[in-house]
N, C-alpha and C. Protein backbone atom coordinates (compact mmCIF):
# COMPACT_ATOMS: atom_id res chain seq x y z
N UNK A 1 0.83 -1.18 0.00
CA UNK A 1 0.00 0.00 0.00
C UNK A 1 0.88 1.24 0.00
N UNK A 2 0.14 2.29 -0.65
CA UNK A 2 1.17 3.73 -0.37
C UNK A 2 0.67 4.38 1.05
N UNK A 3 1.42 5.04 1.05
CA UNK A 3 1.11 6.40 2.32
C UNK A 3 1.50 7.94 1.74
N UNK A 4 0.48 7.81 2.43
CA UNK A 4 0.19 9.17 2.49
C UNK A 4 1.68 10.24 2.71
N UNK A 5 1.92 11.42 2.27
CA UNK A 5 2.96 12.38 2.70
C UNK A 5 2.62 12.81 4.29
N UNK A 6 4.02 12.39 4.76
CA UNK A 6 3.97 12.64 6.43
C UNK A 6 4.55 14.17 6.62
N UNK A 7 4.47 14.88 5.49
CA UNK A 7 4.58 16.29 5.84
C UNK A 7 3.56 16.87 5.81
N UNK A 8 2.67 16.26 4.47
CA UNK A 8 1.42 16.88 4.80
C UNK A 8 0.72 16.90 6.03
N UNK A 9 -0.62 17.64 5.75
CA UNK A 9 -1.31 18.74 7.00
C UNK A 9 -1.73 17.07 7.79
N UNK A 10 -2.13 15.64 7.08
CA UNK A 10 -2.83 14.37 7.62
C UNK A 10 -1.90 13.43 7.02
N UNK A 11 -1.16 12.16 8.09
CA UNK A 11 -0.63 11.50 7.23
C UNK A 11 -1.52 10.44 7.78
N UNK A 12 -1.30 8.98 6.98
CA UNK A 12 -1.18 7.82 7.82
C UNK A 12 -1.21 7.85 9.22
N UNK A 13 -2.49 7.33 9.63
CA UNK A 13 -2.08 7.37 11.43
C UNK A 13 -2.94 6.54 12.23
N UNK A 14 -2.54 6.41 13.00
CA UNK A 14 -3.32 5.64 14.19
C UNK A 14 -4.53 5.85 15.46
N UNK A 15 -5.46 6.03 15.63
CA UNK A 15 -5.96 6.56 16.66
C UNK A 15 -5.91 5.37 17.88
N UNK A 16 -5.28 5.37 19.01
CA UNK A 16 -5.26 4.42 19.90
C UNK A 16 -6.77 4.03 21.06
N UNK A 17 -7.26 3.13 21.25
CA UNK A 17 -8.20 3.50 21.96
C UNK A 17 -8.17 4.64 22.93
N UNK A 18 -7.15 5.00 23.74
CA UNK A 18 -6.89 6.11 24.39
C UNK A 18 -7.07 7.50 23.80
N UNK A 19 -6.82 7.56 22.65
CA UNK A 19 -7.49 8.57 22.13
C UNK A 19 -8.87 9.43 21.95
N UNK A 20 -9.41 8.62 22.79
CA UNK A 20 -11.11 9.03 23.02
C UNK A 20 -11.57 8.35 24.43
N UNK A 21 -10.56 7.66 25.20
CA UNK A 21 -11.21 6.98 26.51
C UNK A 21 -9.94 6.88 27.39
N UNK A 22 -10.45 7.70 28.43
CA UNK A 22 -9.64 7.13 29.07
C UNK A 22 -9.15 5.69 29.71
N UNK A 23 -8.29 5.52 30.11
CA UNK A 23 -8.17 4.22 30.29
C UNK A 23 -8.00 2.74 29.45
N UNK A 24 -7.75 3.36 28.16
CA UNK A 24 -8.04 2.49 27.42
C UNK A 24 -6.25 1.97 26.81
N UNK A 25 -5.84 1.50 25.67
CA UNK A 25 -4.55 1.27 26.08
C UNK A 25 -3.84 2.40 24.88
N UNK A 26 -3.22 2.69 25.03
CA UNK A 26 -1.80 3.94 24.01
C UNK A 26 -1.66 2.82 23.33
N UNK A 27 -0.61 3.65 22.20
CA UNK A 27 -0.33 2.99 21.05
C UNK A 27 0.67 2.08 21.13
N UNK A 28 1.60 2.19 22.26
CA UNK A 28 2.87 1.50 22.73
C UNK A 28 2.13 0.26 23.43
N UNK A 29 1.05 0.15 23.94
CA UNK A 29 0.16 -0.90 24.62
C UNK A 29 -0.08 -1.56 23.84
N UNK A 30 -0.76 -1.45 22.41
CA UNK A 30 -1.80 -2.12 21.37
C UNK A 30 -0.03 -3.40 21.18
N UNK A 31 -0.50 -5.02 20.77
CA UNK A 31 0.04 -5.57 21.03
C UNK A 31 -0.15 -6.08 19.79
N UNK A 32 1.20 -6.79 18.95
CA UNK A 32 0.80 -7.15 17.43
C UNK A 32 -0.25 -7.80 17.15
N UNK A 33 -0.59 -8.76 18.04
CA UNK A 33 -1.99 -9.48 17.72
C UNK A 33 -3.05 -8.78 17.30
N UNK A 34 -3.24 -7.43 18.04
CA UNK A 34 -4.40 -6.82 17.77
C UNK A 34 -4.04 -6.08 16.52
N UNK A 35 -2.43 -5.95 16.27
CA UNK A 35 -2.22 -4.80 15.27
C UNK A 35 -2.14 -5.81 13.52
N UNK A 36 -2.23 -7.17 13.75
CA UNK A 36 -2.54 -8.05 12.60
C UNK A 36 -3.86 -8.67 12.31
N UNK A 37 -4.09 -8.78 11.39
CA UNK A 37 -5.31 -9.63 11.53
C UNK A 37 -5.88 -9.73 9.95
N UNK A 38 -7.43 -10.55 9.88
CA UNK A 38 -7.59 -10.25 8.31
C UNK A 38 -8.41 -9.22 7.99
N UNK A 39 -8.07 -8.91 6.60
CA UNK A 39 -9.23 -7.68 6.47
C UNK A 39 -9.92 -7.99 5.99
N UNK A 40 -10.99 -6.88 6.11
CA UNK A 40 -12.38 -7.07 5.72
C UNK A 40 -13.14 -5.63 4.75
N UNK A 41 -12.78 -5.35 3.63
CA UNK A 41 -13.10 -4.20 2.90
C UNK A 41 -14.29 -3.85 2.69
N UNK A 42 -15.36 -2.72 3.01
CA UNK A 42 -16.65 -3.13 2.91
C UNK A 42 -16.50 -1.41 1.96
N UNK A 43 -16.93 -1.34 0.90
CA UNK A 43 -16.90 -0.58 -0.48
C UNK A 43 -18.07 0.10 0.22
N UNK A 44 -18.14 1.60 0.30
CA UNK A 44 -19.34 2.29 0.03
C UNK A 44 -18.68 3.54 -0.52
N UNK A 45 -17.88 3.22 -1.67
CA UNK A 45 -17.37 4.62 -2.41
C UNK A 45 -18.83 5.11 -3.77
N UNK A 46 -19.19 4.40 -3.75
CA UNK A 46 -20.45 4.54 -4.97
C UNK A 46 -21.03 5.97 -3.81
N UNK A 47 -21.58 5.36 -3.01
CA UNK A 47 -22.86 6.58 -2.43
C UNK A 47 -21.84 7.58 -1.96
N UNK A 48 -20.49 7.14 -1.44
CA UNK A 48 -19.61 8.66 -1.14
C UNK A 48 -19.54 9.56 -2.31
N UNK A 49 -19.32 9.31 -3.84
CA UNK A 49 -19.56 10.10 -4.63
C UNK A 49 -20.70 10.70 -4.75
N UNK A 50 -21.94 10.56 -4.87
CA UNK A 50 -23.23 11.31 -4.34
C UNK A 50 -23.13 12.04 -2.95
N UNK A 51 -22.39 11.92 -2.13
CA UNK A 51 -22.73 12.52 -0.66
C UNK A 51 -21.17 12.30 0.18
N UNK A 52 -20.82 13.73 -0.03
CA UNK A 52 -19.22 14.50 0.86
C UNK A 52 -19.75 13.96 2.13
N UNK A 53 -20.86 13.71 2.56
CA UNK A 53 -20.98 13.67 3.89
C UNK A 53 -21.33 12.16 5.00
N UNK A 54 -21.42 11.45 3.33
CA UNK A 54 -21.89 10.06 3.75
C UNK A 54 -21.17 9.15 4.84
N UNK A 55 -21.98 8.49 5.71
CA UNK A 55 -21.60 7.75 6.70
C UNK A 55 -21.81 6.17 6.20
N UNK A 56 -20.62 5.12 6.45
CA UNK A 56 -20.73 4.01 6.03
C UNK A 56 -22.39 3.47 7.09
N UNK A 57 -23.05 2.51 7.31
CA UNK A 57 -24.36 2.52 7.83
C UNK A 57 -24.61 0.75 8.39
N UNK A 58 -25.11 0.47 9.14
CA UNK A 58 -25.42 -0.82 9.40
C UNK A 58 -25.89 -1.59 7.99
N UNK A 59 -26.53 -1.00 7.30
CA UNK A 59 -27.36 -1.22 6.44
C UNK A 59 -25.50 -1.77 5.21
N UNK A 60 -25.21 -1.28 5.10
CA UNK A 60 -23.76 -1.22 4.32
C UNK A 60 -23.50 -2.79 4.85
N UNK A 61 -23.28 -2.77 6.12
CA UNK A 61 -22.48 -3.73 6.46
C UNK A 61 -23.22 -5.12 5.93
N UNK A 62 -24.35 -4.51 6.48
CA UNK A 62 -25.12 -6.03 6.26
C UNK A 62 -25.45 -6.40 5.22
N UNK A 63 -25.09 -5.76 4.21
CA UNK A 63 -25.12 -5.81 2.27
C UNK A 63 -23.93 -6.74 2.64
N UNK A 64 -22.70 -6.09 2.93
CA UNK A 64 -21.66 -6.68 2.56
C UNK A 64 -21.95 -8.28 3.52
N UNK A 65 -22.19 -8.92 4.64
CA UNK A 65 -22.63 -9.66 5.22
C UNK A 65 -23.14 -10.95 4.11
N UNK A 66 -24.26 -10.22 3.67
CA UNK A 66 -25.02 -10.74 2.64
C UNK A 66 -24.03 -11.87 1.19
N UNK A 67 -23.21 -10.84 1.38
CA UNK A 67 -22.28 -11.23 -0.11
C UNK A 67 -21.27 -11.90 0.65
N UNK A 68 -20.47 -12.23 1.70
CA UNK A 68 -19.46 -12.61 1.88
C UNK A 68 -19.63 -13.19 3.29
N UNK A 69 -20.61 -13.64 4.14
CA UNK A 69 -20.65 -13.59 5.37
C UNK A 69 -20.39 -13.07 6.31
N UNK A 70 -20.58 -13.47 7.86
CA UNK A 70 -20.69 -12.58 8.84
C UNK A 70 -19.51 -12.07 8.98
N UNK A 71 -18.80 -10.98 9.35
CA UNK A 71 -17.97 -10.15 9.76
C UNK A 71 -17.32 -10.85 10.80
N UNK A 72 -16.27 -11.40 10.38
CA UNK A 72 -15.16 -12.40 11.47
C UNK A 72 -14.70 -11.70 12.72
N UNK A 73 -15.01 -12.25 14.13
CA UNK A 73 -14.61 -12.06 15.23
C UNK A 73 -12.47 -11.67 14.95
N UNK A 74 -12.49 -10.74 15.54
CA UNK A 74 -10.44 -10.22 15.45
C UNK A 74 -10.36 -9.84 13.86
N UNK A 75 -11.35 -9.11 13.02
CA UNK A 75 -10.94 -8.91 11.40
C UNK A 75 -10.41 -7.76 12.26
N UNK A 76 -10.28 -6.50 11.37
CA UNK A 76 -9.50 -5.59 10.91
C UNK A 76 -10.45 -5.21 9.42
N UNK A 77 -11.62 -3.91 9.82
CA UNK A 77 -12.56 -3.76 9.03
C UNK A 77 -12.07 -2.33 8.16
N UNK A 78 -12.30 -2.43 7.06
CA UNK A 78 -11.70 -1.36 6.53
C UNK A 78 -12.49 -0.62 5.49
N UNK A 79 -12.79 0.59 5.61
CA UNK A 79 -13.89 1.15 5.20
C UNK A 79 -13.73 1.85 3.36
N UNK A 80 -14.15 1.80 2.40
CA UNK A 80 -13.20 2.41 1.72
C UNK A 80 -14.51 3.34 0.74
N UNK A 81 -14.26 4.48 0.85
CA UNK A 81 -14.85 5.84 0.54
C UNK A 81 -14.69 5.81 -1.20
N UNK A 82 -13.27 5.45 -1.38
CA UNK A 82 -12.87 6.17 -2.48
C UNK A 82 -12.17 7.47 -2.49
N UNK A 83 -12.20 8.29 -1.09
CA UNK A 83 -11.86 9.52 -1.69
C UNK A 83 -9.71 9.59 -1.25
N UNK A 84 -9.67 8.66 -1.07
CA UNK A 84 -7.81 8.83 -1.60
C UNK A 84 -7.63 8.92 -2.25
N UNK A 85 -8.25 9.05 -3.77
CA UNK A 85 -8.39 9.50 -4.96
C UNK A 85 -8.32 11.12 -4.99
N UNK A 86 -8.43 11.55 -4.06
CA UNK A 86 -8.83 13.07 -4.36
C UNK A 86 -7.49 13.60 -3.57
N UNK A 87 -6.31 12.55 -2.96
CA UNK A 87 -5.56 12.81 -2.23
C UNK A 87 -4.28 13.75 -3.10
N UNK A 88 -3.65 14.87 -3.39
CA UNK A 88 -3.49 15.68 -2.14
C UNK A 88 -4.04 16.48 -2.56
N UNK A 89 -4.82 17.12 -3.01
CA UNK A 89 -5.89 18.47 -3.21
C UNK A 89 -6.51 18.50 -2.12
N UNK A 90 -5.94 19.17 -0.82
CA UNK A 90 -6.80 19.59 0.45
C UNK A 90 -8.24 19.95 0.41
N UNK A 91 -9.04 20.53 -0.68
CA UNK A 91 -10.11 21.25 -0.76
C UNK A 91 -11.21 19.82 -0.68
N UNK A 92 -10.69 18.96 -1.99
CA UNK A 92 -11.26 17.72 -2.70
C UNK A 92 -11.40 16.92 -1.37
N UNK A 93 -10.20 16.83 -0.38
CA UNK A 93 -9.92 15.50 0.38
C UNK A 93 -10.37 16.19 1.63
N UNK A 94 -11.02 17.15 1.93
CA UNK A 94 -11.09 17.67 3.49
C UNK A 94 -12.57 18.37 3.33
N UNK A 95 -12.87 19.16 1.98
CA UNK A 95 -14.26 19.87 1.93
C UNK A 95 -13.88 21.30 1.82
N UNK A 96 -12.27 21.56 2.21
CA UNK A 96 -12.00 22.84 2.85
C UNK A 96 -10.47 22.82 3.22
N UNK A 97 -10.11 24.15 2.18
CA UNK A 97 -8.51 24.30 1.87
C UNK A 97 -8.15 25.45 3.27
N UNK A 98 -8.92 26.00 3.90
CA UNK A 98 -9.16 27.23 4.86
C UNK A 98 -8.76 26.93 6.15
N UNK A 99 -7.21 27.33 6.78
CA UNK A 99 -7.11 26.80 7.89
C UNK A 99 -8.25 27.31 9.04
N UNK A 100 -8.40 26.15 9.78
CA UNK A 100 -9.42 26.16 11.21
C UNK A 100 -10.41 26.12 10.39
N UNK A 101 -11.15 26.17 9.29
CA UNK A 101 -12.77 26.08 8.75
C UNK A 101 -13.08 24.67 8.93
N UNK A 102 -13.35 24.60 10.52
CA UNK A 102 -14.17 23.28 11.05
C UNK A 102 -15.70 23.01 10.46
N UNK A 103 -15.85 24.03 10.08
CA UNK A 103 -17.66 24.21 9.41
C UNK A 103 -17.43 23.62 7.94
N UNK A 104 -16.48 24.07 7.40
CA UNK A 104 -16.25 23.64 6.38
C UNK A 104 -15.74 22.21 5.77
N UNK A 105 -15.49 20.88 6.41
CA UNK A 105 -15.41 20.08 6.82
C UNK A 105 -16.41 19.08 6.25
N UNK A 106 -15.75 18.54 4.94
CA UNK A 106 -16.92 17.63 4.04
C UNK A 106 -16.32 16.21 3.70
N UNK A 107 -16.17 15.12 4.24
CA UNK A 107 -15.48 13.82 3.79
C UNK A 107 -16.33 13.22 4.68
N UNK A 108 -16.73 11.77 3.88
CA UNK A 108 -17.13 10.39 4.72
C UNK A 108 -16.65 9.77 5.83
N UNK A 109 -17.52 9.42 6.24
CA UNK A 109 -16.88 8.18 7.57
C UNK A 109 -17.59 7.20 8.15
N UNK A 110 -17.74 6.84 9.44
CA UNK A 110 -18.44 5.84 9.74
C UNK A 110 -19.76 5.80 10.33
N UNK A 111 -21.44 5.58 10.40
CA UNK A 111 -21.96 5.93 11.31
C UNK A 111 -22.07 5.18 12.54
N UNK A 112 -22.81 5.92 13.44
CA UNK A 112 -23.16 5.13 14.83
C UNK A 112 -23.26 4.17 14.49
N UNK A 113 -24.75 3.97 13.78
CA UNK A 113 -25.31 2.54 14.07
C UNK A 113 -24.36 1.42 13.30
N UNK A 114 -23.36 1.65 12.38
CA UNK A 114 -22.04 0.72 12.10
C UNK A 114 -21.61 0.69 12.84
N UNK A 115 -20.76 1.66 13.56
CA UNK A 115 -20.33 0.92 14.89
C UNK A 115 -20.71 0.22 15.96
N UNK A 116 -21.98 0.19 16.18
CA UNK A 116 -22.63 -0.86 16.80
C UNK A 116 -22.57 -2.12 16.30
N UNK A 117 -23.18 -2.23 15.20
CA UNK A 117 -22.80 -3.70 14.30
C UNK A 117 -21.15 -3.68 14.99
N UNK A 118 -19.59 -3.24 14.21
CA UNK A 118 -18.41 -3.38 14.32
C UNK A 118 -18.41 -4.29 16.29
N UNK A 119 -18.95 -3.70 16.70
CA UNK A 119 -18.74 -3.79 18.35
C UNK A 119 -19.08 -5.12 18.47
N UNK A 120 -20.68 -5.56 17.92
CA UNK A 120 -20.88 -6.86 18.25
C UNK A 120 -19.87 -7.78 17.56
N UNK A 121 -19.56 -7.67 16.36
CA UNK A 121 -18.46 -8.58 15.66
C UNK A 121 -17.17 -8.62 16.41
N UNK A 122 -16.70 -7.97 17.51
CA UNK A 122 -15.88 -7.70 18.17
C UNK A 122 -14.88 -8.02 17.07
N UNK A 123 -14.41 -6.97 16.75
CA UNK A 123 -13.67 -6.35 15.24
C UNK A 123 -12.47 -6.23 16.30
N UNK A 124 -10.71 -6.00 15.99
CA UNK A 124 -9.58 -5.63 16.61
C UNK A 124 -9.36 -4.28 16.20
N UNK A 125 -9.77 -3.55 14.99
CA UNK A 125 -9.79 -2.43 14.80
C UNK A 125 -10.43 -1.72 13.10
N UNK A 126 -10.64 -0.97 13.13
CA UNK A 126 -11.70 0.02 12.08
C UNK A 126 -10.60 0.61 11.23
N UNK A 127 -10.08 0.68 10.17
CA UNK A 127 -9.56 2.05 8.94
C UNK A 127 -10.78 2.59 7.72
N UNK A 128 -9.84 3.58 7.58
CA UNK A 128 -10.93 4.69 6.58
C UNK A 128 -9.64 5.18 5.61
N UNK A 129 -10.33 5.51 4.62
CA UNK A 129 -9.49 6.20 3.56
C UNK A 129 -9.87 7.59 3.83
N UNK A 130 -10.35 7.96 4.29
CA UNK A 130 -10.61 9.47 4.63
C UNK A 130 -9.42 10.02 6.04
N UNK A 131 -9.70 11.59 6.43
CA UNK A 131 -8.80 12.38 7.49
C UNK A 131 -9.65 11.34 8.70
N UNK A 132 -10.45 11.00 9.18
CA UNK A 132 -11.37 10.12 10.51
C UNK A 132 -11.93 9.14 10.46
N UNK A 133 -12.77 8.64 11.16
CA UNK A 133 -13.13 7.38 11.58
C UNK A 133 -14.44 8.50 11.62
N UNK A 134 -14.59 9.49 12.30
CA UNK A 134 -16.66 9.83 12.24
C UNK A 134 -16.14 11.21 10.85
N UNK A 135 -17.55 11.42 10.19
CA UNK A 135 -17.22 12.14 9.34
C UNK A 135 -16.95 13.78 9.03
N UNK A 136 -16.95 14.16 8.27
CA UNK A 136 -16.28 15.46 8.88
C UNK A 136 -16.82 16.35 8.88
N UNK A 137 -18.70 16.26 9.31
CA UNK A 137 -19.51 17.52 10.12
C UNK A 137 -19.87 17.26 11.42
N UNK A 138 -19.07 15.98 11.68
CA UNK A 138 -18.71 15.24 13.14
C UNK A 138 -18.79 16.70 14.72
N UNK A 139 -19.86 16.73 15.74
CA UNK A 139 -19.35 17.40 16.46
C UNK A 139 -18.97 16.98 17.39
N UNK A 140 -19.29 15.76 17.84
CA UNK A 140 -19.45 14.80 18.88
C UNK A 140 -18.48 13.60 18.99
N UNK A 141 -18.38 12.66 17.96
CA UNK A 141 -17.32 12.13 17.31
C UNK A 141 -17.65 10.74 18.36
N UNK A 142 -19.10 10.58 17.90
CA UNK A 142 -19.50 9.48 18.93
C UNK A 142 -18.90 8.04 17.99
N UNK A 143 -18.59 7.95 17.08
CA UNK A 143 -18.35 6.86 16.52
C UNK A 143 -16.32 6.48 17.24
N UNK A 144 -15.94 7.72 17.47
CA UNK A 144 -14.21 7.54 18.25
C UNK A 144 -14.64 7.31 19.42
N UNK A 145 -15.79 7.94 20.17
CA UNK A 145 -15.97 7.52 21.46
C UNK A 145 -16.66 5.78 21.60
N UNK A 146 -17.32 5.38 20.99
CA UNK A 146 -18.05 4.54 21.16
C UNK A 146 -16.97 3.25 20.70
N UNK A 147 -16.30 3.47 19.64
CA UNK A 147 -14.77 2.40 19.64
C UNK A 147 -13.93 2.36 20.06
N UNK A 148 -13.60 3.36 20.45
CA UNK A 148 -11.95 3.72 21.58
C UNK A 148 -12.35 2.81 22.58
N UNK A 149 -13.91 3.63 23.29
CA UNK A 149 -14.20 3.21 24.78
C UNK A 149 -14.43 2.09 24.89
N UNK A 150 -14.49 0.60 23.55
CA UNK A 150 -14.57 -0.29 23.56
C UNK A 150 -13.38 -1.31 23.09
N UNK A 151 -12.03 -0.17 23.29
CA UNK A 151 -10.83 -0.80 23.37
C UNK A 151 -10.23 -1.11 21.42
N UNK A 152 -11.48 -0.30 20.87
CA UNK A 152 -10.65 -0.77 19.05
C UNK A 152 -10.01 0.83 18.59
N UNK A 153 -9.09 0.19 18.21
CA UNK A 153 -8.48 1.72 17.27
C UNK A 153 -8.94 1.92 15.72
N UNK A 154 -8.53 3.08 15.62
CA UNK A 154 -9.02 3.76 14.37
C UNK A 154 -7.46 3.72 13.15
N UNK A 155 -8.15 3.65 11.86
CA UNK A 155 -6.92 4.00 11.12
C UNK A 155 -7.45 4.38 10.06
N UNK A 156 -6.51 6.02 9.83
CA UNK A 156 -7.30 6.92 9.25
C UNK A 156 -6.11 7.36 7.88
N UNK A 157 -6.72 7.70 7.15
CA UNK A 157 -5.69 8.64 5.82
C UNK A 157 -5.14 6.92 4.95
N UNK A 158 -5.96 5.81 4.98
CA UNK A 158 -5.11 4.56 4.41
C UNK A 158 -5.62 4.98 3.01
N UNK A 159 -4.71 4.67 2.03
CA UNK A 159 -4.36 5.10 1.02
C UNK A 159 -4.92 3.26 -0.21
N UNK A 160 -4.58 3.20 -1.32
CA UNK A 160 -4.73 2.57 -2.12
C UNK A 160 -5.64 0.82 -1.66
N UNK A 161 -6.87 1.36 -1.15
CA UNK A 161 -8.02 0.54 -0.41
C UNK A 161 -8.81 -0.29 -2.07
N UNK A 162 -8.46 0.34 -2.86
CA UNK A 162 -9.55 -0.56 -3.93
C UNK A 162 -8.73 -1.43 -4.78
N UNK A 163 -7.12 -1.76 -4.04
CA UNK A 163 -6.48 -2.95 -4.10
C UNK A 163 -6.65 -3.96 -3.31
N UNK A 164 -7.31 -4.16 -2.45
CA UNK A 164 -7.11 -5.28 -1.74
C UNK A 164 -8.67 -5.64 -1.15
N UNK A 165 -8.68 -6.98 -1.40
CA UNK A 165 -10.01 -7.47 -1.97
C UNK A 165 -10.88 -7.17 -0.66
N UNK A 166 -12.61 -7.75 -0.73
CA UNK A 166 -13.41 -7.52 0.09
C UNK A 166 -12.68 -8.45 1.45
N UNK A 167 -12.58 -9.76 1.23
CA UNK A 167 -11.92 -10.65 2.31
C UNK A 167 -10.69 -11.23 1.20
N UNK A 168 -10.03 -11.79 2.64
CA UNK A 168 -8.75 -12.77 2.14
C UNK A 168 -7.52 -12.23 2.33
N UNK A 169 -7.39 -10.76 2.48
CA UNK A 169 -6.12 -10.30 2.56
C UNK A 169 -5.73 -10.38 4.13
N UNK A 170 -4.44 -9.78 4.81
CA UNK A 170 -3.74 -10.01 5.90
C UNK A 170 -4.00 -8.59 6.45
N UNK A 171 -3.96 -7.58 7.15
CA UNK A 171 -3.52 -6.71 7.25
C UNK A 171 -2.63 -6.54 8.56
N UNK A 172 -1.41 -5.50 8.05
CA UNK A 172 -0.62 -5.18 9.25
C UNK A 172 -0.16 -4.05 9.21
N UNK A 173 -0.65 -3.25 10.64
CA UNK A 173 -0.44 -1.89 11.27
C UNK A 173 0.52 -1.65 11.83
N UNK A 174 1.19 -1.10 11.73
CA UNK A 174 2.95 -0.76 12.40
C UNK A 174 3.01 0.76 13.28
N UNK A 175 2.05 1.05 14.22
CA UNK A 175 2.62 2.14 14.54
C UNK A 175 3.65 3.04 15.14
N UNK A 176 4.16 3.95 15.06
CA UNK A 176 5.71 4.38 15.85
C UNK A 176 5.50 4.56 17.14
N UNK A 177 6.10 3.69 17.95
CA UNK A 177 5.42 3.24 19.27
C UNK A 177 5.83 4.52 20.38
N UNK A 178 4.84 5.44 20.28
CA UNK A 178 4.97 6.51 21.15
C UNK A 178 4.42 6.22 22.35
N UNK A 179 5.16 6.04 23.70
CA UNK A 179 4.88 6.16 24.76
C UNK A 179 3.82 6.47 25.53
N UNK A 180 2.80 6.38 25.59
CA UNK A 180 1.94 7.27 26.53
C UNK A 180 0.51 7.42 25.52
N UNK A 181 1.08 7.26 23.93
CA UNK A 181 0.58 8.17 22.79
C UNK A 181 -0.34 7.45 22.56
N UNK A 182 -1.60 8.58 22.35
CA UNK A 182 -3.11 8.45 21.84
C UNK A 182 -3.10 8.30 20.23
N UNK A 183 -1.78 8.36 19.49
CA UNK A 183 -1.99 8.44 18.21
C UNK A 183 -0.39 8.15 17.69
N UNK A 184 -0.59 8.14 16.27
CA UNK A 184 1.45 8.23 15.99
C UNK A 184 0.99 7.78 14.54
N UNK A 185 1.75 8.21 13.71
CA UNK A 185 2.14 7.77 12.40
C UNK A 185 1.89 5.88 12.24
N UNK A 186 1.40 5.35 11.39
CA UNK A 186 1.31 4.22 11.28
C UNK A 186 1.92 3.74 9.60
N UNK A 187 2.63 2.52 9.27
CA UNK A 187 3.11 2.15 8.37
C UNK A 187 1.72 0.94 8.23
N UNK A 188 1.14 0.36 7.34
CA UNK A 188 0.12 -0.15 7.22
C UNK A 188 0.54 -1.21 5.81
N UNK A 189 0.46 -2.01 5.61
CA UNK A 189 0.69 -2.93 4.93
C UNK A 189 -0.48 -4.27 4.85
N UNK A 190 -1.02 -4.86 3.48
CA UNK A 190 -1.57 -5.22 3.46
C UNK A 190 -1.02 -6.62 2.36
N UNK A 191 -1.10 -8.04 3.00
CA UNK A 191 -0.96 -8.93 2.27
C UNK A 191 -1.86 -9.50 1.42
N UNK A 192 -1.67 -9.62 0.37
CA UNK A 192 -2.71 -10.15 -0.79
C UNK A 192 -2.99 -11.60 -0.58
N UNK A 193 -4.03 -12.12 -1.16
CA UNK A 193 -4.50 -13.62 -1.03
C UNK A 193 -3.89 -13.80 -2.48
C-alpha cells in the first residue's frame, strides 16, 4: 500500500483506543496481535460520490454480510470511501482548503449505528481512507468515542483501499510506538490472497 505524505497537513495514522477513553490502552500498549489480523473491505465509495458527507451505515455492512458472510470475530474492518483519490488536493480530500474552517469540513466516515454492528463482531480495529473514523460535520465524534471506549483503534488517511479485496487479505499496522501516545504515524501494509 502507499502512504500518504507525512509532511502533509494528515498523514497515515493511528488513533489508539486512548485517544477518546480514558483508560483504554496507548499505542505503545496495542500488542501485534491486535495490530494483525484479516481484512475485511466493505466498499461504500459509490454513495460517497453522491454525498461528501456520507456515513458508512449498518445497512452497508449487512449488504456486505449478505455477499461474503458474517464479519469475522479479530478482522480488521476497513472502510473504503474512495476519496484517496482526491488525495493531495486539500479542498477535494477535506471539503475545505481554509485553515481552522471546522464548518467547512466535508469527507465520509463511519456511522453510529455501524459501529454498533463493528462492536458486536468484536472487530480488533476500524480504517478509513478518509482524514477520521466519524465524518467530517462530526461534532461529537460518537463513533471515536463509542470504539476507543470499547478498546478498538481507528486508522485513518489509508491510502490505495480498492487494491485489496473484500476478504482474504492479511492486514498489518505498524505504529511508531509513542509512549503514553493516543496516536502516531502508522506504516500499514496489506498482504494479498
Amino acid at each position: 500500500m502507499k502512504f500518504k505524505n507525512p509532511a502533509a497537513i494528515h498523514s497515515t495514522h493511528i488513533d489508539s483506543p486512548l485517544h477518546f477513553a480514558e483508560g483504554q490502552p496507548s499505542v505503545d500498549q496495542l500488542t501485534l496481535r491486535q495490530l494483525v489480523g484479516p481484512a475485511v473491505v466493505v466498499d461504500v465509495a459509490e454513495a460517497c460520490a453522491k454525498d461528501a458527507d456520507y456515513r458508512a451505515s449498518a445497512q452497508d455492512l449487512s449488504q456486505w454480510e449478505k455477499k461474503h458472510g458474517k464479519i469475522p470475530s479479530g478482522s480488521i474492518v476497513l472502510i473504503r470511501t474512495g476519496w484517496s483519490a482526491r488525495w493531495p488536493d486539500k479542498k477535494r480530500y477535506m471539503g475545505t482548503d481554509k485553515p481552522g474552517d471546522l464548518a467547512g469540513l466535508h469527507f465520509p466516515g463511519i456511522g453510529v449505528d455501524a459501529a454498533k454492528v463493528l462492536l458486536e463482531r468484536r472487530i480488533l480495529g476500524v480504517g478509513i481512507d478518509t482524514a477520521s473514523i466519524d465524518y467530517g460535520q462530526s461534532k461529537d465524534f460518537q463513533v471515536h468515542r463509542d470504539l476507543c471506549g470499547a478498546g478498538i483503534y481507528g486508522l485513518e488517511n489509508i491510502a490505495d483501499l480498492e487494491k485489496v479485496p473484500a476478504t482474504g487479505a492479511t492486514l498489518i499496522a505498524l505504529p511508531m510506538k509513542i509512549a503514553g501516545g493516543s496516536g502516531a504515524p502508522v506504516r500499514i501494509i496489506a498482504i494479498l490472497p
